[in-house]
C-alpha atoms as a PDB file:
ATOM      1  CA  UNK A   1       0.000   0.000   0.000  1.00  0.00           C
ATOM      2  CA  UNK A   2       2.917   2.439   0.279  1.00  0.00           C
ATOM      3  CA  UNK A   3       4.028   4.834  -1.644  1.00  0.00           C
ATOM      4  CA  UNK A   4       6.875   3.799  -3.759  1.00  0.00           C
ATOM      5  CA  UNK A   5       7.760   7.431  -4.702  1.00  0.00           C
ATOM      6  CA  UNK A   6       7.777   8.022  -0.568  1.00  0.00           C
ATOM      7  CA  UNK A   7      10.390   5.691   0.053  1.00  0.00           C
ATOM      8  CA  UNK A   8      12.676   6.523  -3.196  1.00  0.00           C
ATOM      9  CA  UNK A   9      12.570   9.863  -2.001  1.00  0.00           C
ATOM     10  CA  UNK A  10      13.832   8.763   1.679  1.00  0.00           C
ATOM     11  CA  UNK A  11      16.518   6.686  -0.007  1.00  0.00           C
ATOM     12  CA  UNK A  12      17.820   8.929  -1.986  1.00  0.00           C
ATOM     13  CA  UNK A  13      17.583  11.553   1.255  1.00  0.00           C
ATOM     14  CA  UNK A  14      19.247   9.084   3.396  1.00  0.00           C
ATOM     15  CA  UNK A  15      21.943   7.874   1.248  1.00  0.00           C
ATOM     16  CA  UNK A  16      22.375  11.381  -0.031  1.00  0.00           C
ATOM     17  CA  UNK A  17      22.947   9.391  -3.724  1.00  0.00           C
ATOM     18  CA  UNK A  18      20.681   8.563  -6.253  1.00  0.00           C
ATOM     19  CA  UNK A  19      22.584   5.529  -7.213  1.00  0.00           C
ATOM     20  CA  UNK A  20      22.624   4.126  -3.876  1.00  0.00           C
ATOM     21  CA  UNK A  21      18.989   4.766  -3.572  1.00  0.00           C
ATOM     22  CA  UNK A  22      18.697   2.979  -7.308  1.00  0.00           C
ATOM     23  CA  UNK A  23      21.180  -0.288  -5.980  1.00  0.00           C
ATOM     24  CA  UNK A  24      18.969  -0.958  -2.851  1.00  0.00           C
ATOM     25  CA  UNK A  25      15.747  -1.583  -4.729  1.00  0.00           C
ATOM     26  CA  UNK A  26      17.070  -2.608  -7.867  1.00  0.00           C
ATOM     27  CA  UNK A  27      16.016   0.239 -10.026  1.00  0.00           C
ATOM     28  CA  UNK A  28      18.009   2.752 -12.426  1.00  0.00           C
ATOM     29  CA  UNK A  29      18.950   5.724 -11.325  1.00  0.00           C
ATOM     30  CA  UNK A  30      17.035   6.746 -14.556  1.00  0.00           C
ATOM     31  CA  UNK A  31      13.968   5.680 -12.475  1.00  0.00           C
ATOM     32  CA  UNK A  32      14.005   7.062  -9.377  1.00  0.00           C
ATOM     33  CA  UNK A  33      15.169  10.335 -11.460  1.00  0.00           C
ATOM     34  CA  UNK A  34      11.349  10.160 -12.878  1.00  0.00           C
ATOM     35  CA  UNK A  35       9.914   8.931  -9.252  1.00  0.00           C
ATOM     36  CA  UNK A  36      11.147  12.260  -7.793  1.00  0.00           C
ATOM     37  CA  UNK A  37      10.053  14.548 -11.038  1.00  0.00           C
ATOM     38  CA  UNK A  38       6.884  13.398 -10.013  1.00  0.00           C
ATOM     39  CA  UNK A  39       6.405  14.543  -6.836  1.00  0.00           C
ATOM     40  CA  UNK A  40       8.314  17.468  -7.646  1.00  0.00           C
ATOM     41  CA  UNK A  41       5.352  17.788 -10.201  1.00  0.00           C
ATOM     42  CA  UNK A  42       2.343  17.149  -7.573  1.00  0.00           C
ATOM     43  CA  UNK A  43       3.585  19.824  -5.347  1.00  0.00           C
ATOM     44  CA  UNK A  44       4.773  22.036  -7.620  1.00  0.00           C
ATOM     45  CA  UNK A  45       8.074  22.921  -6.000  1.00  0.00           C
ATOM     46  CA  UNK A  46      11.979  21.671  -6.002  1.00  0.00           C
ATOM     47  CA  UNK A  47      12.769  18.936  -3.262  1.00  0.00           C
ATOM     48  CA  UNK A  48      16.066  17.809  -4.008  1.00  0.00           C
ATOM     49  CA  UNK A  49      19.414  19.804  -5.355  1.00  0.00           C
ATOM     50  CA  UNK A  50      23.435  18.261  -5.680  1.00  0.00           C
ATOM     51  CA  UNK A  51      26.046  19.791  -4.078  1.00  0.00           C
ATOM     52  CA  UNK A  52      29.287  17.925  -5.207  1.00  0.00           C
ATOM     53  CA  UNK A  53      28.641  14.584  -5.709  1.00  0.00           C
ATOM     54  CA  UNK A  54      26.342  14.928  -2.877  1.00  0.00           C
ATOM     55  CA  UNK A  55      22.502  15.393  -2.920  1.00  0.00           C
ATOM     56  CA  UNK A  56      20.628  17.244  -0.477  1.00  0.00           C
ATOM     57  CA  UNK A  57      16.785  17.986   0.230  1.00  0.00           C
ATOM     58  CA  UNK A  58      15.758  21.425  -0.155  1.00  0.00           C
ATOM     59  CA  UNK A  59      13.540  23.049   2.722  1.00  0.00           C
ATOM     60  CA  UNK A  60      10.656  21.532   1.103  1.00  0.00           C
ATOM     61  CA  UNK A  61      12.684  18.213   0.255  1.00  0.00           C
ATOM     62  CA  UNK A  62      13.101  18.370   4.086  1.00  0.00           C
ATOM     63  CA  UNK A  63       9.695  18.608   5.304  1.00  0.00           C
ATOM     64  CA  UNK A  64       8.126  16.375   2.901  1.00  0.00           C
ATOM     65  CA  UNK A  65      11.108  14.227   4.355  1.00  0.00           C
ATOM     66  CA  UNK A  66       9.660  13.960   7.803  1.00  0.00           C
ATOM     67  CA  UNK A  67       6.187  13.244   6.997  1.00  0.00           C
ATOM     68  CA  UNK A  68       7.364  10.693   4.428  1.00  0.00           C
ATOM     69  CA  UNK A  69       9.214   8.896   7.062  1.00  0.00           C
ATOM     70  CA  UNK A  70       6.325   8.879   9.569  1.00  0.00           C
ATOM     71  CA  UNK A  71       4.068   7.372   6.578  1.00  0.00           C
ATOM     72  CA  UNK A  72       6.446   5.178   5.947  1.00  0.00           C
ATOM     73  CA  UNK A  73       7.004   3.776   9.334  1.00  0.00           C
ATOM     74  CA  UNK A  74       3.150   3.797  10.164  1.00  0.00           C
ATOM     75  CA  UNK A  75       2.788   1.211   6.670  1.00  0.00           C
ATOM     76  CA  UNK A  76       5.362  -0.697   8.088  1.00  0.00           C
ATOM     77  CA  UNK A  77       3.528  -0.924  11.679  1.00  0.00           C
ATOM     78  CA  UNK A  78       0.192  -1.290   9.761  1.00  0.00           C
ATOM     79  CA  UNK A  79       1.576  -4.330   8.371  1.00  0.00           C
ATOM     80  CA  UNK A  80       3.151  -5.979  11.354  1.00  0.00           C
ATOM     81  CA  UNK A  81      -0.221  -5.996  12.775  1.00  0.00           C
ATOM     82  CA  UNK A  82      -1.989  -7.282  10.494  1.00  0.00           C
ATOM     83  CA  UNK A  83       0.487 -10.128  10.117  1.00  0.00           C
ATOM     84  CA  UNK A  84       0.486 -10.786  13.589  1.00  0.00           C
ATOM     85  CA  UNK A  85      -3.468 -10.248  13.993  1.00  0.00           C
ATOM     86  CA  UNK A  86      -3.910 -13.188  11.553  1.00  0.00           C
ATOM     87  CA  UNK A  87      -1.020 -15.423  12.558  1.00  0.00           C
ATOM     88  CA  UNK A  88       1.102 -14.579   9.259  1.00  0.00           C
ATOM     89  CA  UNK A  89       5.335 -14.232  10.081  1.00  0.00           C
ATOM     90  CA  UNK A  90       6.394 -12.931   6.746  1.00  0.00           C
ATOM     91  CA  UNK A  91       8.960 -10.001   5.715  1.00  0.00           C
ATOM     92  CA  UNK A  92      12.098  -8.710   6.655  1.00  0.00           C
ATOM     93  CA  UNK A  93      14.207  -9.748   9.512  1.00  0.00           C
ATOM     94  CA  UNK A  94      17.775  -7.437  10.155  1.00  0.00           C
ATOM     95  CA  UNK A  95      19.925  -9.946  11.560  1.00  0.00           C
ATOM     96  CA  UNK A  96      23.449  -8.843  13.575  1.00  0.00           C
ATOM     97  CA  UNK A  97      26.188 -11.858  13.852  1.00  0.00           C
ATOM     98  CA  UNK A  98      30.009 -12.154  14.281  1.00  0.00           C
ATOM     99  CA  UNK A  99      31.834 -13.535  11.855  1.00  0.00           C
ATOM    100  CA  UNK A 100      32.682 -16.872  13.851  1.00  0.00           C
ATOM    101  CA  UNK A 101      28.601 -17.075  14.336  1.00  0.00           C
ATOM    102  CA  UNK A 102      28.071 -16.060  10.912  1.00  0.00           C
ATOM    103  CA  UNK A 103      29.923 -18.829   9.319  1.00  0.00           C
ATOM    104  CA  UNK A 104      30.076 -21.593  11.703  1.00  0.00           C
ATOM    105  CA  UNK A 105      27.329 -21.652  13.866  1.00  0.00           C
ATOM    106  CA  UNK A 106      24.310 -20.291  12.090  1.00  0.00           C
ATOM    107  CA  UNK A 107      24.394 -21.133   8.414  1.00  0.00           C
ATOM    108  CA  UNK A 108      22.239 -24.819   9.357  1.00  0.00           C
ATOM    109  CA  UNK A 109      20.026 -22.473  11.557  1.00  0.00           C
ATOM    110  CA  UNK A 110      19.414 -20.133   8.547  1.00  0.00           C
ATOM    111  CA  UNK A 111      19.020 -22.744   6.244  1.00  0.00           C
ATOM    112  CA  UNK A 112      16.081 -24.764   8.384  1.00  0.00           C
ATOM    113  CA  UNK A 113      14.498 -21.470   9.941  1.00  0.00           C
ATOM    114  CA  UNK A 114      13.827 -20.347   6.250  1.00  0.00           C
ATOM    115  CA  UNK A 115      12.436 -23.967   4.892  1.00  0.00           C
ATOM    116  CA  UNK A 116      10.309 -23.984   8.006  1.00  0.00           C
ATOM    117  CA  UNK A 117       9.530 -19.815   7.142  1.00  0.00           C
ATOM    118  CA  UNK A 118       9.306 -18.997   3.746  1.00  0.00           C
ATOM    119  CA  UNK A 119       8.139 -15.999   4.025  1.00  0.00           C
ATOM    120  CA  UNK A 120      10.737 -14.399   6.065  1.00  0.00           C
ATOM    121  CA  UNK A 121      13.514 -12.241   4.352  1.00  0.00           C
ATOM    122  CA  UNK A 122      16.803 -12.477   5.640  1.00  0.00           C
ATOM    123  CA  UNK A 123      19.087  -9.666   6.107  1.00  0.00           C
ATOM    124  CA  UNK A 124      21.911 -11.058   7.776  1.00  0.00           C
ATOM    125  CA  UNK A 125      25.112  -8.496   9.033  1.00  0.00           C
ATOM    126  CA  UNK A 126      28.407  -9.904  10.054  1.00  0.00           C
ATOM    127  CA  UNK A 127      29.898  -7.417  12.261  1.00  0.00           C
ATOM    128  CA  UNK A 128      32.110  -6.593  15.394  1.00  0.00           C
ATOM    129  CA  UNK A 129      30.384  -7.175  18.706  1.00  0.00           C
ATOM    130  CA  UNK A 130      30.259  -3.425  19.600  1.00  0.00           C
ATOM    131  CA  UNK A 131      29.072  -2.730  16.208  1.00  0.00           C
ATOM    132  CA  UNK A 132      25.964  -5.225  16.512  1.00  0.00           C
ATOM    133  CA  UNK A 133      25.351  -4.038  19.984  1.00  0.00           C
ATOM    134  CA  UNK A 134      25.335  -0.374  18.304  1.00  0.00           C
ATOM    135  CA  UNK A 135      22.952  -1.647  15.989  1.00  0.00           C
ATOM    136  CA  UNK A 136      20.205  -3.299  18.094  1.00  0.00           C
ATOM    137  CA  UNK A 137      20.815   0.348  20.255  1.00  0.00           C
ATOM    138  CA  UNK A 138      19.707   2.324  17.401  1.00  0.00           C
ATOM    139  CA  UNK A 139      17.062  -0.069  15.850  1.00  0.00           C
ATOM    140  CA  UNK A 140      18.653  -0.998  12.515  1.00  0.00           C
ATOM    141  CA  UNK A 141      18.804  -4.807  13.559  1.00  0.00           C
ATOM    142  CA  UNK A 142      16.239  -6.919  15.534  1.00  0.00           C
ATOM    143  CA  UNK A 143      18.466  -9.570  16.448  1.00  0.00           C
ATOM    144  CA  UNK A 144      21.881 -10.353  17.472  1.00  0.00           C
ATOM    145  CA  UNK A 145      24.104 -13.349  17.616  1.00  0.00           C
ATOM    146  CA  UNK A 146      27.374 -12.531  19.780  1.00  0.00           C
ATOM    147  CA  UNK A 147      30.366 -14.387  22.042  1.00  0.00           C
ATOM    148  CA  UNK A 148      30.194 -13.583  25.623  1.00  0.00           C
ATOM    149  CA  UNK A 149      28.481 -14.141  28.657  1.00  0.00           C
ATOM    150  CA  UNK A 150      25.288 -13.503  28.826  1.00  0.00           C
ATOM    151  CA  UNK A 151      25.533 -10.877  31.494  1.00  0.00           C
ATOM    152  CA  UNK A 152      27.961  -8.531  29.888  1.00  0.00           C
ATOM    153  CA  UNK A 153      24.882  -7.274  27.519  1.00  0.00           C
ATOM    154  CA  UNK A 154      23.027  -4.025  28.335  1.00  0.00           C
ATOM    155  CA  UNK A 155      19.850  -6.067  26.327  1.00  0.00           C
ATOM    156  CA  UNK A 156      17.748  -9.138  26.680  1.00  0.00           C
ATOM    157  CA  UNK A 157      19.943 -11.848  25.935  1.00  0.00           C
ATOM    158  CA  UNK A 158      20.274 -15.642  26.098  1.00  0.00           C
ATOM    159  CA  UNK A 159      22.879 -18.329  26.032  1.00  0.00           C
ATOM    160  CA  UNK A 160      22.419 -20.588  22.866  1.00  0.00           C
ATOM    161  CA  UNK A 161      25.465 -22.585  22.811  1.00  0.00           C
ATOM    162  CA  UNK A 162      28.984 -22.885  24.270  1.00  0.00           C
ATOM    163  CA  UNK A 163      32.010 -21.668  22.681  1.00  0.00           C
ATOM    164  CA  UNK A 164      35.680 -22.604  23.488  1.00  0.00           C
ATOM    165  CA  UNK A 165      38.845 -21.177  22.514  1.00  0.00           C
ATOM    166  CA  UNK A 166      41.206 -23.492  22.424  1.00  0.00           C
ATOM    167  CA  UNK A 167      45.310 -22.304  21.500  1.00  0.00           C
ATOM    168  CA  UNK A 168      46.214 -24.117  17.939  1.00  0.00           C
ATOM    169  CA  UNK A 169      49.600 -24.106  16.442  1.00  0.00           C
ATOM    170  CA  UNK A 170      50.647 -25.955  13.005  1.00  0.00           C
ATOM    171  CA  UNK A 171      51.262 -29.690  13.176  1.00  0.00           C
ATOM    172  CA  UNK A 172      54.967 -29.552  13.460  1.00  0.00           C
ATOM    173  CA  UNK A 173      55.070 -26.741  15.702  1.00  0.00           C
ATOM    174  CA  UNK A 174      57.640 -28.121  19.045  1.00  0.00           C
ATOM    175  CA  UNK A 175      54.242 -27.312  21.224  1.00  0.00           C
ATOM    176  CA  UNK A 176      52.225 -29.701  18.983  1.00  0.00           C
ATOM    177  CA  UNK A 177      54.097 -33.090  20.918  1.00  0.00           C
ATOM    178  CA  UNK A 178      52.890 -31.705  24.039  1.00  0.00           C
ATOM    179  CA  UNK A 179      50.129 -33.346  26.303  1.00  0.00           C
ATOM    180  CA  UNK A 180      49.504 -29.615  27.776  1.00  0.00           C
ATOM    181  CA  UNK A 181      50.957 -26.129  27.827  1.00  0.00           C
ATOM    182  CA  UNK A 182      50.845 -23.110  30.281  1.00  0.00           C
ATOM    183  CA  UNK A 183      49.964 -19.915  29.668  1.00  0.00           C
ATOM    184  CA  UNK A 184      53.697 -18.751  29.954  1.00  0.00           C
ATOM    185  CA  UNK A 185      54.571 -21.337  27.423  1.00  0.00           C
ATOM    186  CA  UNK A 186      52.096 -19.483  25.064  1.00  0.00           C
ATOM    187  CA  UNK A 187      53.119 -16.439  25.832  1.00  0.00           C
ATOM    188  CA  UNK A 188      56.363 -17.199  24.596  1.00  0.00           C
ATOM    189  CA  UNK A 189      55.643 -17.921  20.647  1.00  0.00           C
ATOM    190  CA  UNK A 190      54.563 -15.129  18.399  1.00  0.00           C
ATOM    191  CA  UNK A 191      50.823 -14.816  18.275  1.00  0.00           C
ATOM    192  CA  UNK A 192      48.555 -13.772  15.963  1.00  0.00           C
ATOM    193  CA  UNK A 193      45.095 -12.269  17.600  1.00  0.00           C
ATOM    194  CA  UNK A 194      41.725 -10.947  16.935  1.00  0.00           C
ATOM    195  CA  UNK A 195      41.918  -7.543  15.539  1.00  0.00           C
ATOM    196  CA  UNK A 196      42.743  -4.743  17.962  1.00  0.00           C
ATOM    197  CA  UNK A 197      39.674  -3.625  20.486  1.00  0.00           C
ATOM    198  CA  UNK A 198      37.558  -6.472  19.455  1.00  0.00           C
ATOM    199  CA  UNK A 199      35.563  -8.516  22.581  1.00  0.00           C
ATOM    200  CA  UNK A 200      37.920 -11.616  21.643  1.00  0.00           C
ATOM    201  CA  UNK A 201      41.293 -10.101  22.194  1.00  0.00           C
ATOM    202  CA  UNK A 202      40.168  -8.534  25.659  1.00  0.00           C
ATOM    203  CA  UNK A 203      38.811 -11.801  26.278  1.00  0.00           C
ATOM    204  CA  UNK A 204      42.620 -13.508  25.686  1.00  0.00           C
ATOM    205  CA  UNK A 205      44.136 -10.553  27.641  1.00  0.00           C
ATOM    206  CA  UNK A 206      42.184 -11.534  30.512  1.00  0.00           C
ATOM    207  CA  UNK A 207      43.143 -14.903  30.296  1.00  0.00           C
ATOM    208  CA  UNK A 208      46.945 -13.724  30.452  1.00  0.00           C
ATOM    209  CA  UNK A 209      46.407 -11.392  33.039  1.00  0.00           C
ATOM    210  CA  UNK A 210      45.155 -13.827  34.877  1.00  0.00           C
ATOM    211  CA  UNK A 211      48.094 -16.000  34.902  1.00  0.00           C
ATOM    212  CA  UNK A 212      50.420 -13.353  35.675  1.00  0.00           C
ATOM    213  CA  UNK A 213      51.088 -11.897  32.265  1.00  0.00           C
ATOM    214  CA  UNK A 214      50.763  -8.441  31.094  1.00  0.00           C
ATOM    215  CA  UNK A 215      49.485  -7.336  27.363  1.00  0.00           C
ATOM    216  CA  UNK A 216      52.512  -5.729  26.756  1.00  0.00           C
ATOM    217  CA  UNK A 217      54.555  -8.853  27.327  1.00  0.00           C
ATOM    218  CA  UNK A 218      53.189 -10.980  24.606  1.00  0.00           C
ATOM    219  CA  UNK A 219      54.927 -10.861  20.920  1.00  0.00           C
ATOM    220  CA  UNK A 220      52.039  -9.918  18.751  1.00  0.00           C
ATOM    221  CA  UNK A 221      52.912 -10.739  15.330  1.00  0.00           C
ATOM    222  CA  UNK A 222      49.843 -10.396  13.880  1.00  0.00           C
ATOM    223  CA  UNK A 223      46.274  -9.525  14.235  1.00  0.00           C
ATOM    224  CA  UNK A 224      43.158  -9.871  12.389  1.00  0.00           C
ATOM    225  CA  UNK A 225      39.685  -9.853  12.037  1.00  0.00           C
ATOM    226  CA  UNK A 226      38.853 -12.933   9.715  1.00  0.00           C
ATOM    227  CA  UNK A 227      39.178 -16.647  11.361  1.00  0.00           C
ATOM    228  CA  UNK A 228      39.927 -18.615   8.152  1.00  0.00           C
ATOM    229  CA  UNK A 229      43.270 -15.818   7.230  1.00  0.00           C
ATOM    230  CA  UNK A 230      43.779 -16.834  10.969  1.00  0.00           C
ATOM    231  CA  UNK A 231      44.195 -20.510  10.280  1.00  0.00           C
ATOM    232  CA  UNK A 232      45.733 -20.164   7.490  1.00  0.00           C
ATOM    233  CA  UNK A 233      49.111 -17.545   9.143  1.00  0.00           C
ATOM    234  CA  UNK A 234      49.026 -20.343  11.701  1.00  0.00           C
ATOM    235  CA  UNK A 235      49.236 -22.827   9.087  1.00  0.00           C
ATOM    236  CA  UNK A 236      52.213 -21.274   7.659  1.00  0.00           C
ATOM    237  CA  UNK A 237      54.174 -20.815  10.589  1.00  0.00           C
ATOM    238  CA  UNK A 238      53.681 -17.312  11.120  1.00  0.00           C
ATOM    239  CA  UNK A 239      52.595 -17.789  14.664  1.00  0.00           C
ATOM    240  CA  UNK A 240      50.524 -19.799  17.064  1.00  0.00           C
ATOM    241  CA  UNK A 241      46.798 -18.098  17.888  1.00  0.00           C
ATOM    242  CA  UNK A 242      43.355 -18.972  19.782  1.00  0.00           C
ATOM    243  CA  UNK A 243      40.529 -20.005  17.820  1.00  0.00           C
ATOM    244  CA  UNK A 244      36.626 -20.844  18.683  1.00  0.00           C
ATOM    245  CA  UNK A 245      36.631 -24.571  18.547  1.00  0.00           C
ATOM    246  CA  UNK A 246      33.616 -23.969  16.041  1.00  0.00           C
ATOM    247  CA  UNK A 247      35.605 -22.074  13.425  1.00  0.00           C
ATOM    248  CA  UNK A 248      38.841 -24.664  13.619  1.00  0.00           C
ATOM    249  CA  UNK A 249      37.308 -27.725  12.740  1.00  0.00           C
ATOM    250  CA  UNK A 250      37.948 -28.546   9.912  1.00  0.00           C
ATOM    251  CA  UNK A 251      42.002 -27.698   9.981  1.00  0.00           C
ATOM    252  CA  UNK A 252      41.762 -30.422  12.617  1.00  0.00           C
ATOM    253  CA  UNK A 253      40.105 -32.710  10.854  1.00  0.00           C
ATOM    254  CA  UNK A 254      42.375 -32.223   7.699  1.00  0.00           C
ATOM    255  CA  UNK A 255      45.293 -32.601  10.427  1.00  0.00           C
ATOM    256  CA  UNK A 256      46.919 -29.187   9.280  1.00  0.00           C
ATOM    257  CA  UNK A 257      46.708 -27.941  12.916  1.00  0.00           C
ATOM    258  CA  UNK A 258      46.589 -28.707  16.161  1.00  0.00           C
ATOM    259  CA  UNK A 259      44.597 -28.188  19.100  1.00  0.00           C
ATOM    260  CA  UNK A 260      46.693 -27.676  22.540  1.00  0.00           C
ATOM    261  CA  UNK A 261      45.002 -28.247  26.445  1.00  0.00           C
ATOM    262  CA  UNK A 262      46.486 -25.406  28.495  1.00  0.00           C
ATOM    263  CA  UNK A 263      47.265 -26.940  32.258  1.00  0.00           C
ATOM    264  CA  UNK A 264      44.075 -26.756  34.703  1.00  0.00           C
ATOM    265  CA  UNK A 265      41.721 -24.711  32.458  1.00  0.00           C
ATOM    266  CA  UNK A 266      39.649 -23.787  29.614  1.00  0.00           C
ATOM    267  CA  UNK A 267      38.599 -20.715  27.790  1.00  0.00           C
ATOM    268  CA  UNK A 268      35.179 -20.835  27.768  1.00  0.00           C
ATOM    269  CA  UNK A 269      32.548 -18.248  26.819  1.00  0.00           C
ATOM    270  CA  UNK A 270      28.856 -19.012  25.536  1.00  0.00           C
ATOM    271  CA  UNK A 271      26.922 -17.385  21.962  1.00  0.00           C
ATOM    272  CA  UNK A 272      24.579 -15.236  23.119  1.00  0.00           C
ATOM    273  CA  UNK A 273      21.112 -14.239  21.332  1.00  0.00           C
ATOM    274  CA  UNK A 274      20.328 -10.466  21.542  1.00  0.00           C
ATOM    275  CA  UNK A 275      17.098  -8.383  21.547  1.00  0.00           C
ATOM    276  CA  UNK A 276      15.784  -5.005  22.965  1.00  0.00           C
ATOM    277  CA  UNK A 277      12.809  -7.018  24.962  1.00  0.00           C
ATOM    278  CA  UNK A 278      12.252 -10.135  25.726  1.00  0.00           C
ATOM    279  CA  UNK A 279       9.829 -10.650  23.127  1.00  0.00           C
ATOM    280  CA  UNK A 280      10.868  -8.745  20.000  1.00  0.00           C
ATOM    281  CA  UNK A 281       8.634  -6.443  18.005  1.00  0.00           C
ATOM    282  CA  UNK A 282       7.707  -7.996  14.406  1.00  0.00           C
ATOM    283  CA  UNK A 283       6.358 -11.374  14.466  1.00  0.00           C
ATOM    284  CA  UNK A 284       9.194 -12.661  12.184  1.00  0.00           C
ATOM    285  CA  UNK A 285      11.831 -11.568  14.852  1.00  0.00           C
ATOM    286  CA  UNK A 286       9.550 -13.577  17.599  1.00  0.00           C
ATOM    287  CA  UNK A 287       9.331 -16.496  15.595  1.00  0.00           C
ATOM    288  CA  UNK A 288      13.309 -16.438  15.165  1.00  0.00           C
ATOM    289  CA  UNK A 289      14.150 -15.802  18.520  1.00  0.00           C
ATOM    290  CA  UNK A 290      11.929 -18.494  19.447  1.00  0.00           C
ATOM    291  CA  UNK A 291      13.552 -21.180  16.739  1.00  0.00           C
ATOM    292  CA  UNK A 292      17.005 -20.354  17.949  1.00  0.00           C
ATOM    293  CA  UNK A 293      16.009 -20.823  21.498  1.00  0.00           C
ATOM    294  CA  UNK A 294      14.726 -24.655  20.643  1.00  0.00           C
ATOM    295  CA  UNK A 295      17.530 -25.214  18.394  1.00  0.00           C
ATOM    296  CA  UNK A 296      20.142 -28.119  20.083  1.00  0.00           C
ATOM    297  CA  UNK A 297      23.227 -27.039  18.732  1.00  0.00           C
ATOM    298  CA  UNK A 298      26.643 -29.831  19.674  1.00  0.00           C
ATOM    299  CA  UNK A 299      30.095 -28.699  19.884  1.00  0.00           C
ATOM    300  CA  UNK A 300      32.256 -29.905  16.909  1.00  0.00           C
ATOM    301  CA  UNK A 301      34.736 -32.130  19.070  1.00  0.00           C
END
C-alpha cells in the first residue's frame, strides 16, 4: 500500500545518492530520477538539489522528508499488525552476527528457519560485537548473535550454545608433541590475535592477566579480524593463535593444525542471542528468537 515514490525519495535523502537509492531496490537511477520529477510535479516545487557529488533535500525536500518517514514507518507498523493479527510471520528480519557465528554456527540455523519460514527475508550483518550491539541500540537490527556471557549485555539476551577457545599451532610446531601447555609457554611464541579492540582479544588478555602476564609482554605478530586468514598464518608458521573450537574444525580434521590443552583450564565463553525485549517487536523476529532458542546445537569435538 505504500508509496513507492515516498520511500525513493527517503533513499535517496538518506543515502544522499541517487545511485545508492537505485542499488537498494534494484532500479536505475534513470527511475528514481522520474519517481522524484513526479512529486516534484504534484507539489509544484523543487525537493532535491546536488552539491558535489552529494545530494541534499531542499527546505521543502526536508519537510516532505519527515512526513514521508512517519508514513512510511506507520505502513510498516500497519503491516506488522496485520500479520500478527492473523497469525502470518512474513517479511524482513535485520539480523546482527560475528563472523565466527556467521559462518560456523548459524548457516544450518538459517538454512532450516527459512524452509520452516518462507516468508521471512533475511538480512543477515556480520559485524564486530560493539558494532551489533550499536545496531540493536539504534534499531537498525532486531536480532543479534554474539560471544560472551550472557551478562555482559546491556539487552535481553540468552545463552544458545557454548564456545571454546582453544590455542592451535601448526602440526609440526615443538608445542604440537605436548600433552599440555601453560599460559607462559604461550606467551612465549609469536601470536597472531583478533583484531585490535575487538571482545575476543580482551577476552585472551584476561586470560593472560590472569596467569600473571601483562598485554605488553606478549609478541604480537599479527592480528586480524577474519578466522579462516587466521588458520591459514598459523598454518604457515607465522605464529601460534586462539581459535573458537567452532571455526577450527575442519584444519583439525584435515590434520593441518593442532589443538593444545592449556594446564588446569579452559577458555570458555557461551553465543549469546540479543534483543531489545524479551519478546521482539515484528512477528518474524519472535518467531526467530523463538527457533534459535529450541535449536540443540553440539560442539564440533
Amino acid at each position: 500500500m505504500e508509496d513507492h515514490r515516498l520511500k525513493a525519495f527517503c533513499l535517496i535523502v538518506e543515502g544522499r545518492s541517487f545511485s545508492k537509492a537505485a542499488d537498494a531496490v534494484f532500479l536505475t537511477q534513470s527511475a528514481m530520477s522520474h519517481l522524484v520529477k513526479s512529486l516534484e510535479d504534484e507539489f509544484d516545487v523543487k525537493l532535491l538539489h546536488r552539491r558535489g557529488r552529494e545530494v541534499h533535500p531542499t527546505p521543502a525536500g526536508q519537510l516532505l522528508y519527515r512526513h514521508a518517514r512517519q508514513l512510511l514507518d506507520q505502513y510498516k507498523k500497519m503491516g506488522e499488525d496485520m500479520d500478527d493479527l492473523i497469525g502470518r510471520v512474513q517479511g524482513p528480519l535485520s539480523i546482527g552476527v560475528t563472523a565466527t557465528a556467521a559462518a560456523y554456527l548459524l548457516p544450518q540455523v538459517f538454512y532450516d528457519f527459512s524452509k520452516q519460514y518462507a516468508g521471512v527475508v533475511l538480512q543477515v550483518k556480520v559485524e564486530g560485537s560493539e558494532k551489533i550491539l550499536s545496531d540493536l541500540r539504534e534499531g537498525r537490527i532486531e536480532v543479534g548473535v554474539v560471544e560472551g556471557n550472557a551478562t555482559d549485555f546491556p539487552f535481553y539476551s540468552i545463552r544458545i550454545a557454548e564456545d571454546e577457545i582453544v590455542p592451535i599451532v601448526p602440526d609440526d610446531h615443538p608445542l604440537a608433541v605436548r600433552e599440555s601447555v601453560s599460559a607462559g609457554d604461550l606467551a612465549s611464541c609469536f601470536l597472531i590475535l583478533p583484531e585490535a579492540g575487538s571482545a575476543a582479544q580482551e577476552f585472551l588478555y584476561d586470560f593472560f592477566r590472569k596467569s600473571g602476564i601483562q598485554p605488553e609482554e606478549i609478541k604480537v605478530k599479527m592480528t586480524a579480524g577474519s578466522p579462516e586468514l587466521i588458520i591459514q598464518m598459523v598454518q604457515s608458521g607465522i605464529g601460534i593463535s586462539f581459535l573458537s573450537k567452532w571455526s577450527v574444525f575442519r584444519a583439525v580434521k584435515e590434520g593441518t593444525i593442532k589443538v593444545l590443552q592449556i594446564s588446569g583450564t579452559k577458555l570458555v565463553r557461551d553465543f549469546c542471542m540479543l534483543s531489545l525485549e524479551e519478546a521482539p517487536v515484528t512477528a518474524a523476529a519472535r518467531a526467530f528468537a523463538a527457533f534459535v532458542r529450541g535449536y540443540r546445537f553440539f560442539m564440533p569435538f
